[in-house]
N, C-alpha and C. Protein backbone atom coordinates (compact mmCIF):
# COMPACT_ATOMS: atom_id res chain seq x y z
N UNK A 1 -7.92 -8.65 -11.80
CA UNK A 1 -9.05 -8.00 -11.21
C UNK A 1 -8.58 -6.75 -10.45
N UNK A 2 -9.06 -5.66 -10.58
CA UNK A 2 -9.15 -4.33 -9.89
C UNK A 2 -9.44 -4.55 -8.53
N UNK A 3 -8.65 -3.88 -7.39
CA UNK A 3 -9.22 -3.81 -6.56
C UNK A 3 -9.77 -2.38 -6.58
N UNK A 4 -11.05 -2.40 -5.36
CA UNK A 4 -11.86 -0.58 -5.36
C UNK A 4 -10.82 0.24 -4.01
N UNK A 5 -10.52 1.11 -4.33
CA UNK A 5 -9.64 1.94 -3.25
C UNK A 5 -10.75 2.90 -2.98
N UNK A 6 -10.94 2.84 -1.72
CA UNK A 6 -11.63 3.64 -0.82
C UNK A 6 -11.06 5.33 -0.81
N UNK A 7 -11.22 6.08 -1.56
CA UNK A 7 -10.63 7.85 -0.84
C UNK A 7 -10.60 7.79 0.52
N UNK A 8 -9.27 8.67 0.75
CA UNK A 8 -9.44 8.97 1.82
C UNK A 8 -10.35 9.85 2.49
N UNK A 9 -10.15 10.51 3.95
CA UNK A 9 -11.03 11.00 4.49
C UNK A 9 -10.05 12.75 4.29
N UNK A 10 -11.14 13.69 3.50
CA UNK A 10 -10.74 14.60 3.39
C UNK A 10 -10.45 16.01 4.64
N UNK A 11 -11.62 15.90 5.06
CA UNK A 11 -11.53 16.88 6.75
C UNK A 11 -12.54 16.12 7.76
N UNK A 12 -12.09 17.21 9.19
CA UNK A 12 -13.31 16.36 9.91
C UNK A 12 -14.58 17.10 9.97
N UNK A 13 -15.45 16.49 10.67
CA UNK A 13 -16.54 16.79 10.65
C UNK A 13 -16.55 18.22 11.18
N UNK A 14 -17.67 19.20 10.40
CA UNK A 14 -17.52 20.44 11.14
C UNK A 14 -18.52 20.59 11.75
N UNK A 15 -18.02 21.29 12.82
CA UNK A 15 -18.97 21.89 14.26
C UNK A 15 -19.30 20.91 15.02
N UNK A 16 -18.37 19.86 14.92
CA UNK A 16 -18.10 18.62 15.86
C UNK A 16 -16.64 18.84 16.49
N UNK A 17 -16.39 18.31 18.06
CA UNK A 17 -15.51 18.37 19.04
C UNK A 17 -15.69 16.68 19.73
N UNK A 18 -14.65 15.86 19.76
CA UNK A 18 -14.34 15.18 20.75
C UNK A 18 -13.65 15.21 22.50
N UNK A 19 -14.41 14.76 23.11
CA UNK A 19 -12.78 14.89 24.47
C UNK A 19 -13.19 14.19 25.32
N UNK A 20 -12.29 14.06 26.31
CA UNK A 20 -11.92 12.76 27.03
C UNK A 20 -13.01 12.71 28.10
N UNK A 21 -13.86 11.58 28.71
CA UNK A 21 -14.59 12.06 29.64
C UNK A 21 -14.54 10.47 30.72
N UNK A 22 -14.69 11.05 31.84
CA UNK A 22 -14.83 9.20 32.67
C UNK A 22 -16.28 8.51 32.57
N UNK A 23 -16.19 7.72 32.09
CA UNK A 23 -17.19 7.26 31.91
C UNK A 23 -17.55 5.74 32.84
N UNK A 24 -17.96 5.37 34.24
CA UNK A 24 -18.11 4.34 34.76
C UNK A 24 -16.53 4.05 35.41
N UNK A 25 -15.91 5.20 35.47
CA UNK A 25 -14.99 4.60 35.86
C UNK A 25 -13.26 4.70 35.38
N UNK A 26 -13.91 4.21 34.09
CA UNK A 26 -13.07 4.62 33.21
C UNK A 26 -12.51 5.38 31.88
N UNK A 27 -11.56 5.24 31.54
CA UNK A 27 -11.42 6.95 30.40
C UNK A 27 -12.04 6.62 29.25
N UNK A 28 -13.24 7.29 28.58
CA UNK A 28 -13.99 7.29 27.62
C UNK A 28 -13.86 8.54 26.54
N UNK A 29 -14.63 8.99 25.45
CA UNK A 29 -14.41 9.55 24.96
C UNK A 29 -16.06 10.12 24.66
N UNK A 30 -16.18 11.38 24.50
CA UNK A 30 -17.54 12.24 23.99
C UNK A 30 -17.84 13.48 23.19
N UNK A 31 -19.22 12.72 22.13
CA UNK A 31 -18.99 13.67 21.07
C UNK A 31 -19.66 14.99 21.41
N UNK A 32 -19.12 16.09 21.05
CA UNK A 32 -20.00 17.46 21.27
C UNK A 32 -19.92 18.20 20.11
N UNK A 33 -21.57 18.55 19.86
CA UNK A 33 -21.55 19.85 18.99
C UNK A 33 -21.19 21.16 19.02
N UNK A 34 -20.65 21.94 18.70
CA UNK A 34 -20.03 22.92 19.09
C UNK A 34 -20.78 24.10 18.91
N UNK A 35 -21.61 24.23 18.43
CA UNK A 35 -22.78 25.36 18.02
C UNK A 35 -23.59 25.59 19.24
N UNK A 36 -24.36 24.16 19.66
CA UNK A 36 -25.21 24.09 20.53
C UNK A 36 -24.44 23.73 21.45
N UNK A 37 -23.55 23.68 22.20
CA UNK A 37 -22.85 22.41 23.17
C UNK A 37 -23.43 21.11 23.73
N UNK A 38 -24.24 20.64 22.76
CA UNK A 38 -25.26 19.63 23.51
C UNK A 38 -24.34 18.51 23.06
N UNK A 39 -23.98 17.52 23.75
CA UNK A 39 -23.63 16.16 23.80
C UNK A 39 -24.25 15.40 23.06
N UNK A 40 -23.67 14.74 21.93
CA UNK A 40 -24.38 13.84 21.54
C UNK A 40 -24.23 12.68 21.09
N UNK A 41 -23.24 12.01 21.60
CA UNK A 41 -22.74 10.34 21.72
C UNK A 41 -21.17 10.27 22.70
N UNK A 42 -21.31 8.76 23.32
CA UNK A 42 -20.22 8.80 24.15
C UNK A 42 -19.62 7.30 23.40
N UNK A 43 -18.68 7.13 23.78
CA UNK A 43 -18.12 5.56 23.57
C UNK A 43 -17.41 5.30 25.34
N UNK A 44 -17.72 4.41 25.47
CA UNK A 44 -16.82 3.47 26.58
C UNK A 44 -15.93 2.42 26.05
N UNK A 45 -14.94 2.29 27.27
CA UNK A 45 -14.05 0.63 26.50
C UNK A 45 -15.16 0.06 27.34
N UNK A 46 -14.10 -1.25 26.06
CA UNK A 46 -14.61 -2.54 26.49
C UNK A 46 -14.49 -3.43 27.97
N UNK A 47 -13.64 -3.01 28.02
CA UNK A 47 -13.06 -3.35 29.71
C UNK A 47 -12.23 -2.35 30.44
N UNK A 48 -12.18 -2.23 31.35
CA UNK A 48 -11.87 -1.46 32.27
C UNK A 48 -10.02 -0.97 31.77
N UNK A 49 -9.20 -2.17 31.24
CA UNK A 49 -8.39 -2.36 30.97
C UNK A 49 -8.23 -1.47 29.90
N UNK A 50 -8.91 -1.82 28.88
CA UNK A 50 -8.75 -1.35 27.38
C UNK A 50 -9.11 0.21 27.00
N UNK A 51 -8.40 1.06 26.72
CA UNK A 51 -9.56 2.29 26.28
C UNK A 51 -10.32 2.32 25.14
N UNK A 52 -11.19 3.14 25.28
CA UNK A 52 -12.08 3.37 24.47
C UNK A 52 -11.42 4.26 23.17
N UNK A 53 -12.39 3.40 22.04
CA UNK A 53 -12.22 4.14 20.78
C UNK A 53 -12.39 5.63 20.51
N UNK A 54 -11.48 5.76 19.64
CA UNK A 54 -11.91 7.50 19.62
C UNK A 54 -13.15 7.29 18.38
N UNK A 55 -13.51 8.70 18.06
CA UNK A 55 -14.30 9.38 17.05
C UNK A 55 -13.13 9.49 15.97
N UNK A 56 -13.80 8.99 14.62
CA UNK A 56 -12.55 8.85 13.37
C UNK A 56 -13.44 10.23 12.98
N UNK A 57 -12.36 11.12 12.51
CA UNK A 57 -12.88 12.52 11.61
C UNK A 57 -13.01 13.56 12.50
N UNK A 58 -13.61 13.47 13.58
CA UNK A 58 -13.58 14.74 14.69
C UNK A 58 -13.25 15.09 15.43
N UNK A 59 -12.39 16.42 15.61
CA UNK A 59 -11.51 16.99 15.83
C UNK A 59 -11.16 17.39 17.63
N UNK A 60 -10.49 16.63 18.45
CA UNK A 60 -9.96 17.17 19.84
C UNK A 60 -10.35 18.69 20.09
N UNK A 61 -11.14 18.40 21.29
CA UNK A 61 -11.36 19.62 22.03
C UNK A 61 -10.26 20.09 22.39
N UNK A 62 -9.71 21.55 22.70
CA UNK A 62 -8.83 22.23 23.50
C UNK A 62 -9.10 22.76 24.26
């Protein structure tokens, strides 16, 4: 039996920016459009302990 291989991920998303933000406390991560600068999703960890997931595909603010 075949297994199905997933492609990879070719670029990231464009006119999308991630970066680090505190969120409750602790270090979170938030997505921004870069056209508009409007914010438009955050992630938190799970516990105070743990950090938060990044954004898969979009690219670190500088």
């Amino acid at each position: 039996m075949l297994k199905r291989i997933r492609p990879p991920q070719l670029a990231a998303f464009c006119g999308r920016a991630r970066s680090r933000a505190s969120v409750g406390g602790a270090s979170g991560w938030t997505k921004r459009d870069r056209s508009s600068g409007e914010f438009m999703a955050g992630k938190k960890p799970g516990s105070a302990k743990k950090a938060a997931k990044k954004f898969k595909g979009v690219r670190v603010e500088k």
